[in-house]
C-alpha atoms as a PDB file:
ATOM      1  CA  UNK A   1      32.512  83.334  92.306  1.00  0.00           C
ATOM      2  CA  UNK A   2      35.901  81.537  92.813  1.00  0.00           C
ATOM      3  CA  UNK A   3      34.052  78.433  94.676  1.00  0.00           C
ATOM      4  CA  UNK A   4      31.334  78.238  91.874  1.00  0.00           C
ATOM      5  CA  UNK A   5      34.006  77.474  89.152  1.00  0.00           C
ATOM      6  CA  UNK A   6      35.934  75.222  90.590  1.00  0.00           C
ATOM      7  CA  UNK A   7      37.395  72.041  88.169  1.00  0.00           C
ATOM      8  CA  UNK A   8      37.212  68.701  88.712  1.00  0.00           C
ATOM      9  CA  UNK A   9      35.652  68.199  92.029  1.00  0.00           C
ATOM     10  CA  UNK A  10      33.547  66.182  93.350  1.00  0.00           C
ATOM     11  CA  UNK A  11      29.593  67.746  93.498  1.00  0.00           C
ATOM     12  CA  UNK A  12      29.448  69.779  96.750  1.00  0.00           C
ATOM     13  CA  UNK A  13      27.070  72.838  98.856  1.00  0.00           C
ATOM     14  CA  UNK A  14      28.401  75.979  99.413  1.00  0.00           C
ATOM     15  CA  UNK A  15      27.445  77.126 102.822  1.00  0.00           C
ATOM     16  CA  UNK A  16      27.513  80.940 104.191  1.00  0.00           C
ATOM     17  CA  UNK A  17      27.523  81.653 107.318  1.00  0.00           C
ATOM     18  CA  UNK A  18      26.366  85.479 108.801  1.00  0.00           C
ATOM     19  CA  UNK A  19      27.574  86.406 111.676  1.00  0.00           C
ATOM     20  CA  UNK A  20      24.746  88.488 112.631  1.00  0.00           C
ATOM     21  CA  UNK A  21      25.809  91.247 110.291  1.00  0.00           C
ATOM     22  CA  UNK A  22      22.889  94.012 108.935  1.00  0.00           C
ATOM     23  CA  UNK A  23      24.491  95.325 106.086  1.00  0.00           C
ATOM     24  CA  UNK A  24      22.181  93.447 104.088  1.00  0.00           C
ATOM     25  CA  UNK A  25      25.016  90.742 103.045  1.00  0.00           C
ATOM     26  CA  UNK A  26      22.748  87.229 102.835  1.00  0.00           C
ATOM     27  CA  UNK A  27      20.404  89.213 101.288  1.00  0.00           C
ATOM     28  CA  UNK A  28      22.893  90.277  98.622  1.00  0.00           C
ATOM     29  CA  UNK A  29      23.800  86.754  98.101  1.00  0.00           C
ATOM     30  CA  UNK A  30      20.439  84.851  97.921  1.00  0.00           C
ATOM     31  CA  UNK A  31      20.029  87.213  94.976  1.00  0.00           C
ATOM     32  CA  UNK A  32      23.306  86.750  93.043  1.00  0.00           C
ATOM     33  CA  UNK A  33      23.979  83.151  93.983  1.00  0.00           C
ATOM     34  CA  UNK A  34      20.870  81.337  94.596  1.00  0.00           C
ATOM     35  CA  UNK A  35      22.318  77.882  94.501  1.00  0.00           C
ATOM     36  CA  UNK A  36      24.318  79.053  97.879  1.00  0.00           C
ATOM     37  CA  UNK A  37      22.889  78.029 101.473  1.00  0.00           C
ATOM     38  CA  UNK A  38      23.520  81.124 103.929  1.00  0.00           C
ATOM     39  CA  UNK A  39      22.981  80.147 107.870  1.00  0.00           C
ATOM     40  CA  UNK A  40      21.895  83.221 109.162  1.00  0.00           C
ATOM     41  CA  UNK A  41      23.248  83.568 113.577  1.00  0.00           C
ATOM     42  CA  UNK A  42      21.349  86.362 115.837  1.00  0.00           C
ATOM     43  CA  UNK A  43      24.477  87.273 116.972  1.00  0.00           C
ATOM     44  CA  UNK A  44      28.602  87.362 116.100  1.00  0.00           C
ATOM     45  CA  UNK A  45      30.075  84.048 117.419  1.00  0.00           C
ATOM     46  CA  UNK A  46      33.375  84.934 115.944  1.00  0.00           C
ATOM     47  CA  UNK A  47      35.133  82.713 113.896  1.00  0.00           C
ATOM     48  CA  UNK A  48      35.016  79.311 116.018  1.00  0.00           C
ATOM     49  CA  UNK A  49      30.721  79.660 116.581  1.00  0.00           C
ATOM     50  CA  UNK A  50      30.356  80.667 113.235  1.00  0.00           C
ATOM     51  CA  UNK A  51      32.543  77.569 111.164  1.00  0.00           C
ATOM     52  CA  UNK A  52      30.785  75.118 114.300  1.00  0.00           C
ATOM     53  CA  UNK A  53      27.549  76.449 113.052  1.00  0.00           C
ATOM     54  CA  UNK A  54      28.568  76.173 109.004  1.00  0.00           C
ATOM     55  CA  UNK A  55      29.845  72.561 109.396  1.00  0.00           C
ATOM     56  CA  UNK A  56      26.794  71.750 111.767  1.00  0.00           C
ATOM     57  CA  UNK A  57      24.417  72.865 108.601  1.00  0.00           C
ATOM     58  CA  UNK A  58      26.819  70.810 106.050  1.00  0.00           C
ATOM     59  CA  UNK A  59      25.268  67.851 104.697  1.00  0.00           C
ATOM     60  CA  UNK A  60      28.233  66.231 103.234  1.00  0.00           C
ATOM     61  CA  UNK A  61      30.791  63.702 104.825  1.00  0.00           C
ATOM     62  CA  UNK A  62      33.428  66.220 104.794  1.00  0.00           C
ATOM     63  CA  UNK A  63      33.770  69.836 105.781  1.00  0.00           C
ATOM     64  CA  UNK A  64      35.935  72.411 103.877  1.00  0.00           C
ATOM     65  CA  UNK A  65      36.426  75.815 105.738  1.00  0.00           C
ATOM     66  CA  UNK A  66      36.899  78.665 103.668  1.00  0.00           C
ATOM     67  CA  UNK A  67      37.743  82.392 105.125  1.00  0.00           C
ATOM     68  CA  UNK A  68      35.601  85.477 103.239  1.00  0.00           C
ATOM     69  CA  UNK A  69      38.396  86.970 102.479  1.00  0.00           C
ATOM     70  CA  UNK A  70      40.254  84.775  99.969  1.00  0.00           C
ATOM     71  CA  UNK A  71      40.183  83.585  96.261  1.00  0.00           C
ATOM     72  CA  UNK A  72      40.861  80.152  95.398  1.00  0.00           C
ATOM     73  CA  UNK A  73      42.341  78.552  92.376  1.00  0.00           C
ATOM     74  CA  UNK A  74      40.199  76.447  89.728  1.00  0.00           C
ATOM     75  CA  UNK A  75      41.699  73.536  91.278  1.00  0.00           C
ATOM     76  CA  UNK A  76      41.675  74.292  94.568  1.00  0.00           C
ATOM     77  CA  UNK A  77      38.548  71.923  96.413  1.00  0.00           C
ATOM     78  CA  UNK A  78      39.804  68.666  93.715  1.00  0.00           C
ATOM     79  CA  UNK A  79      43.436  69.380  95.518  1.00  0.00           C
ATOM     80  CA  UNK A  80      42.317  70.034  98.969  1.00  0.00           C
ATOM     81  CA  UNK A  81      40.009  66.864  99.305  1.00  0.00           C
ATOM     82  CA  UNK A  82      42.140  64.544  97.441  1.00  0.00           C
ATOM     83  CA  UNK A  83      44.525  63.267 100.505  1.00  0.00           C
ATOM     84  CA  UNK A  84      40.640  62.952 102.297  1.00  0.00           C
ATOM     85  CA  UNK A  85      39.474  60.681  99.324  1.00  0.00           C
ATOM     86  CA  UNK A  86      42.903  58.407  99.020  1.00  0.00           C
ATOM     87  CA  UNK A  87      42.742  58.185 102.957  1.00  0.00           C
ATOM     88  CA  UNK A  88      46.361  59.252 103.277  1.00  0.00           C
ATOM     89  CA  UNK A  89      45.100  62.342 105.967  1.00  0.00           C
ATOM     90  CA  UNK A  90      42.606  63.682 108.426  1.00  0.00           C
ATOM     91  CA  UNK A  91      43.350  67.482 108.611  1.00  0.00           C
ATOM     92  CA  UNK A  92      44.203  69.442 105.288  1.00  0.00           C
ATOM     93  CA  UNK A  93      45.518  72.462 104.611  1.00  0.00           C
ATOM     94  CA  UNK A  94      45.681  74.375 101.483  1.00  0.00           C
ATOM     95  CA  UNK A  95      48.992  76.350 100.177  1.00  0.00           C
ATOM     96  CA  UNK A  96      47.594  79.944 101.015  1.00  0.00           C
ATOM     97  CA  UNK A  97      49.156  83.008 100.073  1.00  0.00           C
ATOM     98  CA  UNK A  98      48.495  86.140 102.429  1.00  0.00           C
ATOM     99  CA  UNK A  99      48.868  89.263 100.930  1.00  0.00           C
ATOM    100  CA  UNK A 100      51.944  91.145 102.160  1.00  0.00           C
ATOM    101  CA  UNK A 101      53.811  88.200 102.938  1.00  0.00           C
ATOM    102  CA  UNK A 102      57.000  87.048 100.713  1.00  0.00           C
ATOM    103  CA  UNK A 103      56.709  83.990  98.106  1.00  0.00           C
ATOM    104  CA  UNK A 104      60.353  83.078  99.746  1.00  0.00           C
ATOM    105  CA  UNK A 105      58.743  82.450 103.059  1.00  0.00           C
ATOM    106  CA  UNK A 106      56.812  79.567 101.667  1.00  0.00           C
ATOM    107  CA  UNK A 107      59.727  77.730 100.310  1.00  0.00           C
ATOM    108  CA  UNK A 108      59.248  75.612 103.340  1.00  0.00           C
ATOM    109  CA  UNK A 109      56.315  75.189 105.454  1.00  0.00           C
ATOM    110  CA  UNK A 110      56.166  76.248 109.173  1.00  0.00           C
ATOM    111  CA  UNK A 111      55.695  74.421 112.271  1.00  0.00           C
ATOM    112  CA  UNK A 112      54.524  75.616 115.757  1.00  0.00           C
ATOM    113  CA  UNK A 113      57.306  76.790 118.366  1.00  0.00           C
ATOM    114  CA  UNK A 114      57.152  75.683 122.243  1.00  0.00           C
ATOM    115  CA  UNK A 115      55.061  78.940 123.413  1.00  0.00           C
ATOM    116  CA  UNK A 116      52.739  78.395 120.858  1.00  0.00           C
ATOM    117  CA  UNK A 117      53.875  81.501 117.926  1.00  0.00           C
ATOM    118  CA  UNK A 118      54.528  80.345 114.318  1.00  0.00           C
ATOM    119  CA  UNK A 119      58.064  79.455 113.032  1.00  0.00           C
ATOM    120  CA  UNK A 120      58.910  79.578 109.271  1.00  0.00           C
ATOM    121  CA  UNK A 121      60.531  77.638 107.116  1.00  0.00           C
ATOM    122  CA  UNK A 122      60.700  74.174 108.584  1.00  0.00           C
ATOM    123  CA  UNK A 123      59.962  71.589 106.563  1.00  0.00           C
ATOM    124  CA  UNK A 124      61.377  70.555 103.674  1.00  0.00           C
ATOM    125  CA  UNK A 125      58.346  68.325 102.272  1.00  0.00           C
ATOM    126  CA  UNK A 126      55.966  70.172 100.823  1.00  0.00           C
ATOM    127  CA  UNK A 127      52.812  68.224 102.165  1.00  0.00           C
ATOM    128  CA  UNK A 128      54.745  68.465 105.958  1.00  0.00           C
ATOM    129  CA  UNK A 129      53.092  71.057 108.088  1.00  0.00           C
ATOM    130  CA  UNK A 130      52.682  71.335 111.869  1.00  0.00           C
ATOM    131  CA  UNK A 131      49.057  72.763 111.578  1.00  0.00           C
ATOM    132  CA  UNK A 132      46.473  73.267 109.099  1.00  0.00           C
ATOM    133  CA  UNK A 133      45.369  77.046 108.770  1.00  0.00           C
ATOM    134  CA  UNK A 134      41.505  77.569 109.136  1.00  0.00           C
ATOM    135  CA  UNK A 135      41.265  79.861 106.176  1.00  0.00           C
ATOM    136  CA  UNK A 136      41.621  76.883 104.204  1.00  0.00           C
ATOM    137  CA  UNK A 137      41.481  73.585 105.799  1.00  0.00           C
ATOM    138  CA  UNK A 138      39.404  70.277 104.723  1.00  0.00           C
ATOM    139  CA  UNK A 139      37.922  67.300 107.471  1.00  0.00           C
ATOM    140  CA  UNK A 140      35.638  64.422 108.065  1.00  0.00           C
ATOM    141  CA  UNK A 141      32.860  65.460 110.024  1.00  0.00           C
ATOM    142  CA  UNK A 142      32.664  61.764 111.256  1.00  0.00           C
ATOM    143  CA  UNK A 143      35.984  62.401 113.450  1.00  0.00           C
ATOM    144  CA  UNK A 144      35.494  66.472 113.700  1.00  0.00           C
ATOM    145  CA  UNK A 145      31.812  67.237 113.984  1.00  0.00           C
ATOM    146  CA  UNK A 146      32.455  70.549 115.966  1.00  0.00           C
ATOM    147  CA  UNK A 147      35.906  71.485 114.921  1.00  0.00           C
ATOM    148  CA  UNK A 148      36.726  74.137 117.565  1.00  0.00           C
ATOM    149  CA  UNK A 149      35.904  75.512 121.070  1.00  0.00           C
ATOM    150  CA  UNK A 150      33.630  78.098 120.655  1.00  0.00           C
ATOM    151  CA  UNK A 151      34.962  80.040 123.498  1.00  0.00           C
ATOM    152  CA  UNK A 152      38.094  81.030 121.209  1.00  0.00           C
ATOM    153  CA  UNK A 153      35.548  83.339 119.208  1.00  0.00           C
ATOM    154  CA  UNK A 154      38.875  84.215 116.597  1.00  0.00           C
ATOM    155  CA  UNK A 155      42.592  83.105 116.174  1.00  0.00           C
ATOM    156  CA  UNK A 156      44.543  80.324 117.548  1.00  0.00           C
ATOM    157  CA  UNK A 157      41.287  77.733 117.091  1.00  0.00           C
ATOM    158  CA  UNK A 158      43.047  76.451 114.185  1.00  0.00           C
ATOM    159  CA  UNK A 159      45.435  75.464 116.246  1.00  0.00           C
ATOM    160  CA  UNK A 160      43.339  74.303 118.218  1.00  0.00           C
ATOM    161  CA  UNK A 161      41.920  71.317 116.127  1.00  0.00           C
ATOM    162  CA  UNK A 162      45.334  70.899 114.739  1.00  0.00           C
ATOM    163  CA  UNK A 163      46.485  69.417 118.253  1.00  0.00           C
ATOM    164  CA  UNK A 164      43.166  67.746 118.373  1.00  0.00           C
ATOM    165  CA  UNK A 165      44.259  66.048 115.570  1.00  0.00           C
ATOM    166  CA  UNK A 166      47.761  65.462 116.647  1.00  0.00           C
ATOM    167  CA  UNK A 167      46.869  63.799 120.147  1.00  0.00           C
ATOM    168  CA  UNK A 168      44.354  61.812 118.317  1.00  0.00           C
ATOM    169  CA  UNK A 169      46.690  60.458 116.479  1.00  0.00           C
ATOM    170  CA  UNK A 170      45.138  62.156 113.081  1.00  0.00           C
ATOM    171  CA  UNK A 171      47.325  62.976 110.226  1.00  0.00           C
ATOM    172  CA  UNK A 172      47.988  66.816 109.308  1.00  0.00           C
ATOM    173  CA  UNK A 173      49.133  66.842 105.874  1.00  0.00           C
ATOM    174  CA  UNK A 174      48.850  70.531 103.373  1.00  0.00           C
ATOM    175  CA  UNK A 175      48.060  70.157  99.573  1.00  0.00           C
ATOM    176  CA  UNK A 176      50.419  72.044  97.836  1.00  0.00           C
ATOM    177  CA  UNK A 177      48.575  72.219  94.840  1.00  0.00           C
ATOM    178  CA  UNK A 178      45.350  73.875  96.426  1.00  0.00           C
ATOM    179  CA  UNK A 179      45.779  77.501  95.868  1.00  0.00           C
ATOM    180  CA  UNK A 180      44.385  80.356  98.238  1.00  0.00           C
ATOM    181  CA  UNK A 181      44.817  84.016  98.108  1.00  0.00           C
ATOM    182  CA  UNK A 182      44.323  85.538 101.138  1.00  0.00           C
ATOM    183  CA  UNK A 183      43.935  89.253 101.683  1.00  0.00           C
ATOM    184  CA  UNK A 184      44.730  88.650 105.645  1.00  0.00           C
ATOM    185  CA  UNK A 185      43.358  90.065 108.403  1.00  0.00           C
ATOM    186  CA  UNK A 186      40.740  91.697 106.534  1.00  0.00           C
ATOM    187  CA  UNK A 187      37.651  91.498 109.254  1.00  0.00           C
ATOM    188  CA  UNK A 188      40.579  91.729 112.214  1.00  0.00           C
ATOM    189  CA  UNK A 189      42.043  94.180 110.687  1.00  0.00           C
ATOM    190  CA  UNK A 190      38.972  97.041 111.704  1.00  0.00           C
ATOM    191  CA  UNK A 191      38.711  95.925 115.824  1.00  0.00           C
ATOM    192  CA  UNK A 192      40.266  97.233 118.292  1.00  0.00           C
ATOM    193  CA  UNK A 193      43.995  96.493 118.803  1.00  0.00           C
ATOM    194  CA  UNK A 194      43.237  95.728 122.424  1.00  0.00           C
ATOM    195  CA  UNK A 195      40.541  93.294 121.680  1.00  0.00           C
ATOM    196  CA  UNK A 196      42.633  91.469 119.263  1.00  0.00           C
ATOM    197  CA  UNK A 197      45.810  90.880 121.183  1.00  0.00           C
ATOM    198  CA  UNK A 198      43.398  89.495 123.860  1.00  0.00           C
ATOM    199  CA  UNK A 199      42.351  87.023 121.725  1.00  0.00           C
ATOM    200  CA  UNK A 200      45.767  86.245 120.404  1.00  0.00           C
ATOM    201  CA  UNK A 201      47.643  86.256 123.769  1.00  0.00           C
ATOM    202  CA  UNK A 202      44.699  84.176 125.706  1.00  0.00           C
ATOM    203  CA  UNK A 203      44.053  81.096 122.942  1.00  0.00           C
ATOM    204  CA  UNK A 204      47.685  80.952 122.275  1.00  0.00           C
ATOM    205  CA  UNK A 205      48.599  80.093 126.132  1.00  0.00           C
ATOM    206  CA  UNK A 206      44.989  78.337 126.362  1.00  0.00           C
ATOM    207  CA  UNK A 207      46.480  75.727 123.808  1.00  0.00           C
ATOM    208  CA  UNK A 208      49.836  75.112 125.734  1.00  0.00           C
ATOM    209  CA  UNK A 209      47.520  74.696 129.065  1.00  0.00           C
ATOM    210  CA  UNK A 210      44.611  72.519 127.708  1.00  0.00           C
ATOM    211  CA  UNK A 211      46.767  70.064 125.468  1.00  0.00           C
ATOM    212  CA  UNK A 212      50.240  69.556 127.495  1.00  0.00           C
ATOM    213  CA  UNK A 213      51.085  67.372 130.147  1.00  0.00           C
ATOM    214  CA  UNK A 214      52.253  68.499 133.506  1.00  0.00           C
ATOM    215  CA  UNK A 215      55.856  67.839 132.732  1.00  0.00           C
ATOM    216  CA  UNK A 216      55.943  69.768 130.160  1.00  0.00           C
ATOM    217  CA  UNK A 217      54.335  72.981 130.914  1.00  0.00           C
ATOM    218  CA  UNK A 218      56.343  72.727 134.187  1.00  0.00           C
ATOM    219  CA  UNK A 219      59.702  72.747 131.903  1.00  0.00           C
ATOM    220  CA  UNK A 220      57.884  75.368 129.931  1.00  0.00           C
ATOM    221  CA  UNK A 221      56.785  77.902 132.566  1.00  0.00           C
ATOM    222  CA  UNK A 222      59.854  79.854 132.724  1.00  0.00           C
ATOM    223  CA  UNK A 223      59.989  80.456 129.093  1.00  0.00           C
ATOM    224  CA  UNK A 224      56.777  81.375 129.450  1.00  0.00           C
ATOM    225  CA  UNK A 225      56.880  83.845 132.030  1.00  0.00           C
ATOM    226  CA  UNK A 226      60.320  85.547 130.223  1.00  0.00           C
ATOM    227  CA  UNK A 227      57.830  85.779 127.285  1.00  0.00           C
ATOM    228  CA  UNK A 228      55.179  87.759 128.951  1.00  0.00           C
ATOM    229  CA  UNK A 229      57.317  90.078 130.387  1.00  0.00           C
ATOM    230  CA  UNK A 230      59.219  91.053 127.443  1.00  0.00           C
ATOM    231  CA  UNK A 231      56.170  91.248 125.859  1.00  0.00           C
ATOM    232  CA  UNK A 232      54.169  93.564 128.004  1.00  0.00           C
ATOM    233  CA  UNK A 233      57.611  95.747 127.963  1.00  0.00           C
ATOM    234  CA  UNK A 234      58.088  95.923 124.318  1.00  0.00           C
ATOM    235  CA  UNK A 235      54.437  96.946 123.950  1.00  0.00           C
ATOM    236  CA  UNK A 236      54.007  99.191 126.879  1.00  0.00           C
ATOM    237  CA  UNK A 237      57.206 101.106 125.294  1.00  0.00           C
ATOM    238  CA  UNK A 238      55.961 101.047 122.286  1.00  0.00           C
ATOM    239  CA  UNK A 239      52.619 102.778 123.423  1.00  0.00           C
ATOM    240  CA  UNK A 240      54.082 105.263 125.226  1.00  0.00           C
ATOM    241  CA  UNK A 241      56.475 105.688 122.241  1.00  0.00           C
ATOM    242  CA  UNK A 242      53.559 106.463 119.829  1.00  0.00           C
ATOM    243  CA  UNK A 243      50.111 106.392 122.208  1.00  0.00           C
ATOM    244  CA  UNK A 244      47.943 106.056 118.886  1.00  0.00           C
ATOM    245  CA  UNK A 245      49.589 103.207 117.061  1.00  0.00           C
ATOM    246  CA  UNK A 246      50.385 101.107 120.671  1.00  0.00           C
ATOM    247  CA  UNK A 247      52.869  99.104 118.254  1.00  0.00           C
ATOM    248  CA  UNK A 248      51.752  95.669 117.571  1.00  0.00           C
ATOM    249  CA  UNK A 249      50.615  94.720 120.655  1.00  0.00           C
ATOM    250  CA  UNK A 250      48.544  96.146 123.327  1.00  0.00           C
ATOM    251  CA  UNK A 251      49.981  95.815 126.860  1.00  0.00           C
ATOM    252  CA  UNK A 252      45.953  96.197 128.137  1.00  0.00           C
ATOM    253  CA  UNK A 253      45.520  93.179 126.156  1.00  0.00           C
ATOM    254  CA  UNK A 254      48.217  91.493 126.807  1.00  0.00           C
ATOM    255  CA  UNK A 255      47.102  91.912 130.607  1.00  0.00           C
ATOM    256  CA  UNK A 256      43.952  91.140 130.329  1.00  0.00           C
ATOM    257  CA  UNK A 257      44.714  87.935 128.988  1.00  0.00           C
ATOM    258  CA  UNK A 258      46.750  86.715 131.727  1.00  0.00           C
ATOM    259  CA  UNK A 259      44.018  88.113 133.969  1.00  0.00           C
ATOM    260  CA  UNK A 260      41.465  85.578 132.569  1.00  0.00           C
ATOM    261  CA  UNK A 261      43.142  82.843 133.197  1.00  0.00           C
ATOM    262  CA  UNK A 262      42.699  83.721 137.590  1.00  0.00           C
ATOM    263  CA  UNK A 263      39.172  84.895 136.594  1.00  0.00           C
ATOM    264  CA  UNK A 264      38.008  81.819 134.660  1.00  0.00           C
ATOM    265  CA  UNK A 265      40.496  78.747 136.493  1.00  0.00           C
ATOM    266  CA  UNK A 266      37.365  76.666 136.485  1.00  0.00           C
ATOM    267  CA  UNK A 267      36.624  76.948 132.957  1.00  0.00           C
ATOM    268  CA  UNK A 268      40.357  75.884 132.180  1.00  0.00           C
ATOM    269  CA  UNK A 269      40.622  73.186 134.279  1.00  0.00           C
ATOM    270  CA  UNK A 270      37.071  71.646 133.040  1.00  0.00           C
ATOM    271  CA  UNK A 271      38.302  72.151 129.365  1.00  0.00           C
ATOM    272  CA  UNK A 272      41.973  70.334 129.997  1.00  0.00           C
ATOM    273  CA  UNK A 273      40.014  67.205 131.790  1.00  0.00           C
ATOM    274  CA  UNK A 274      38.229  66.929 128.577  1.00  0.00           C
ATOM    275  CA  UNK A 275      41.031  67.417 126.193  1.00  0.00           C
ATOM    276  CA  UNK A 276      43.550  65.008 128.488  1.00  0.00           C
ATOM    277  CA  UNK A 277      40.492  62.505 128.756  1.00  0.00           C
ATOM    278  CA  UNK A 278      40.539  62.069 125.025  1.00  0.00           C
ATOM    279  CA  UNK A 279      44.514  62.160 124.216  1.00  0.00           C
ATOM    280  CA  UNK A 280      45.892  58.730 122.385  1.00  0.00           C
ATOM    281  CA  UNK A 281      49.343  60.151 121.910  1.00  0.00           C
ATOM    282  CA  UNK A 282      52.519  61.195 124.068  1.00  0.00           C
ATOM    283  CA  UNK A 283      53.430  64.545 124.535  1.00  0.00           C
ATOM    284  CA  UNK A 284      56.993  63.568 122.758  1.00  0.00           C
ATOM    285  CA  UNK A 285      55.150  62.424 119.627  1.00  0.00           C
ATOM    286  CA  UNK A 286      53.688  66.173 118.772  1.00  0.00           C
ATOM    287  CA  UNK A 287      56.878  67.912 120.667  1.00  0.00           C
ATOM    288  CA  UNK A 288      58.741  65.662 117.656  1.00  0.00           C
ATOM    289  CA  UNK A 289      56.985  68.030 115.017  1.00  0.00           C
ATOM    290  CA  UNK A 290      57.102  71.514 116.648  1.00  0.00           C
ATOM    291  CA  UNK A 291      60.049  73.989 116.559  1.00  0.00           C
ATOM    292  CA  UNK A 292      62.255  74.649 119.751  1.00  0.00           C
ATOM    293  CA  UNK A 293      63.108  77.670 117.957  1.00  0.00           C
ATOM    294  CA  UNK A 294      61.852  81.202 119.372  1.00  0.00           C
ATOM    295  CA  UNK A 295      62.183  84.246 116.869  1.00  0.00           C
ATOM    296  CA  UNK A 296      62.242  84.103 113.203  1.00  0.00           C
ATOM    297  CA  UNK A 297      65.029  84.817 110.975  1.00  0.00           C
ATOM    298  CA  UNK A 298      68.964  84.987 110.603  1.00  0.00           C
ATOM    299  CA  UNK A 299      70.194  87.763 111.528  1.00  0.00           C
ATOM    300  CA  UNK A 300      72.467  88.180 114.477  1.00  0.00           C
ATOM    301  CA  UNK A 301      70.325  88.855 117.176  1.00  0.00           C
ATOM    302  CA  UNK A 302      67.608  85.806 115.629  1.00  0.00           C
ATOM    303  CA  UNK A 303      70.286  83.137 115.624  1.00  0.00           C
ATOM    304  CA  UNK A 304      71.736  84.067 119.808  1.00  0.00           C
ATOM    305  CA  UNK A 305      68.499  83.843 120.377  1.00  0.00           C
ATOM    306  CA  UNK A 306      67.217  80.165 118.984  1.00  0.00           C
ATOM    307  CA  UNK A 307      70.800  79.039 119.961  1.00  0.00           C
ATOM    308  CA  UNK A 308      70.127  79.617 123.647  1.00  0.00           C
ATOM    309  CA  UNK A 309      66.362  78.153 123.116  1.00  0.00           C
ATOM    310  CA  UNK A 310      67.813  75.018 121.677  1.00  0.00           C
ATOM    311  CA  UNK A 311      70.236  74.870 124.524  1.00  0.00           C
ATOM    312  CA  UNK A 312      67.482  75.112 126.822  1.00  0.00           C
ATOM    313  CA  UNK A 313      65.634  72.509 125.163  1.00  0.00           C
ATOM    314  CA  UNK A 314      68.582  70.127 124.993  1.00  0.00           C
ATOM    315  CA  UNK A 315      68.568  70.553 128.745  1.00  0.00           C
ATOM    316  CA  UNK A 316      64.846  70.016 129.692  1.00  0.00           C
ATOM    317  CA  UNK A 317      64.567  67.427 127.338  1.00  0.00           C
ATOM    318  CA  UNK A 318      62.233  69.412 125.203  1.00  0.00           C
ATOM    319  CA  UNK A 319      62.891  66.979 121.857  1.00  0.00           C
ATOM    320  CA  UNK A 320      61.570  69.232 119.187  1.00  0.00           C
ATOM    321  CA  UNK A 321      61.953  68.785 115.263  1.00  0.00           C
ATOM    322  CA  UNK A 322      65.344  70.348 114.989  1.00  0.00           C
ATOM    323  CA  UNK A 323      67.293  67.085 117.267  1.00  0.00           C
ATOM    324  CA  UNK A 324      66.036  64.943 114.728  1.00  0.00           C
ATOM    325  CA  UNK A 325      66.963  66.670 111.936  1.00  0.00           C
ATOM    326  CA  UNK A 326      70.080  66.043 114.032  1.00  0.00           C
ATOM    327  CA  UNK A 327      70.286  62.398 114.527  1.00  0.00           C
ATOM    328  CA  UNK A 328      69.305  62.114 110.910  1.00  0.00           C
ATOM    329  CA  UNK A 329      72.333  64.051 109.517  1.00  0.00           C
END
């Protein structure tokens, strides 16, 4: 209903995409919204297949992703297409507020950090962001005509197509003014906690290894190893601390993520030859906008630890946004 009353934009489709469901959900829409296009898939192809399949089907020059879970403002498509129509980006991202989450959080945007989790509060500029969110993001289909790697299946394949866009050379740009409210994690939210930290753990280290040179992921490794085991640790104290809740993380999933990487070395390397094979930028230009920060906050514990991560960085050579927020003060 939100989509159909939008203000001011340009004449567009709206495209649904079923992700094999039988709960009688296209069927429920062909009836109440007749003007809407549903794609129906045999089978769930996650998040990735099923936005590959939706933009496949769109007939227009550019591709807006929405999430099912959201509301938009009035406004919202005029806003998010506008930087598309001036030419001034490639990859936009609306202003979206998840439920649960703090209005001060998005006083500044985030960026990504160096093992691949999101920092907060960043950027100053309200249209600077490291990566545009795929529960509300806008594109040409000319330069993205299959946005992600359907092998992500959910999370991190926003990512994804924001470094895409990055080594391309593309510019990432939000639009403040288009207005999302996102529930969050409403399909996610019902699997499996095993299944999901999978997913999470296994496309967030899939992105360092496809996109990053050598060099870097060599001065990266060790942080990357201290990260896994402090986070199989934390979670496998956690589980034994409460065995039904497993805290936030499960450490089966967290090993079975690592796992597939030894299980599936062929598929990784064949995906990095194609992703190095098509970069036009430098490692240093998209290290420039990510955060050498590790942990979020400023408490005690938050700032020791991002003060030893920037010290690291300042020795490796790991140039992230904070040194030039540096040189420019």
């Amino acid at each position: 209903e939100s989509v159909l009353a939008q203000k001011g934009a340009p004449e567009f489709e709206t495209i649904v995409v079923d992700n094999g469901s039988s709960d009688g959900t296209l069927e429920s829409i062909s009836k109440r919204f007749p003007s809407v296009r549903t794609v129906r898939l045999d089978g769930n192809l996650g998040f990735a297949g099923g936005n590959n399949a939706g933009v496949k089907a769109a007939r227009g020059e550019w591709a807006v992703l929405l999430n099912d879970d959201t509301v938009v403002e009035p406004r919202w498509l005029r806003e998010l297409i506008a930087p598309l129509i001036r030419g001034s980006a490639d990859l936009v991202s609306s202003r979206i507020y998840t439920q649960g989450i703090e209005r001060s959080c998005y006083e500044k945007n985030g960026s990504l950090s160096l093992l691949g989790y999101n920092i907060m509060r960043v950027f100053d500029d309200s249209e600077t962001l490291f990566s545009a969110s795929g529960c509300s993001a806008a594109f040409s289909k000319r330069i993205f005509p299959v946005p992600f790697d359907g092998d992500y299946f959910f999370y991190s394949e926003d990512v994804y197509l924001s470094l895409r866009a990055r080594f391309m050379g593309c510019r990432v740009k939000q639009a403040p003014l288009s207005v999302v409210r996102h529930v969050g994690s409403a399909t996610t939210g019902r699997m499996p906690r095993r299944v999901v930290t999978f997913y999470q753990e296994r496309n967030r280290l899939l992105n360092l290894l496809l996109f990053f040179s050598r060099s870097v992921l060599l001065r990266l490794a060790p942080l990357m190893v201290a990260d896994a085991a402090v986070k199989i640790m934390l979670s496998s104290a956690a589980a034994l601390a409460d065995f039904r809740k497993q805290g936030k993380k499960s450490p089966v999933g967290v090993l079975q993520a690592y796992a597939w990487f030894f299980t599936h070395t062929r598929t990784v390397i064949a995906k990095r030859k194609k992703i190095q094979s098509g970069k036009t930028e430098k490692d240093r230009e998209v290290l420039a906008v990510m955060s050498g920060k590790f942990v979020n906050g400023d408490s005690s514990a938050a700032k020791m630890v991002n003060g030893i991560a920037h010290g690291y960085c300042a020795l490796t050579g790991l140039r992230t946004v904070e040194f030039g927020k540096k040189e420019r003060r």
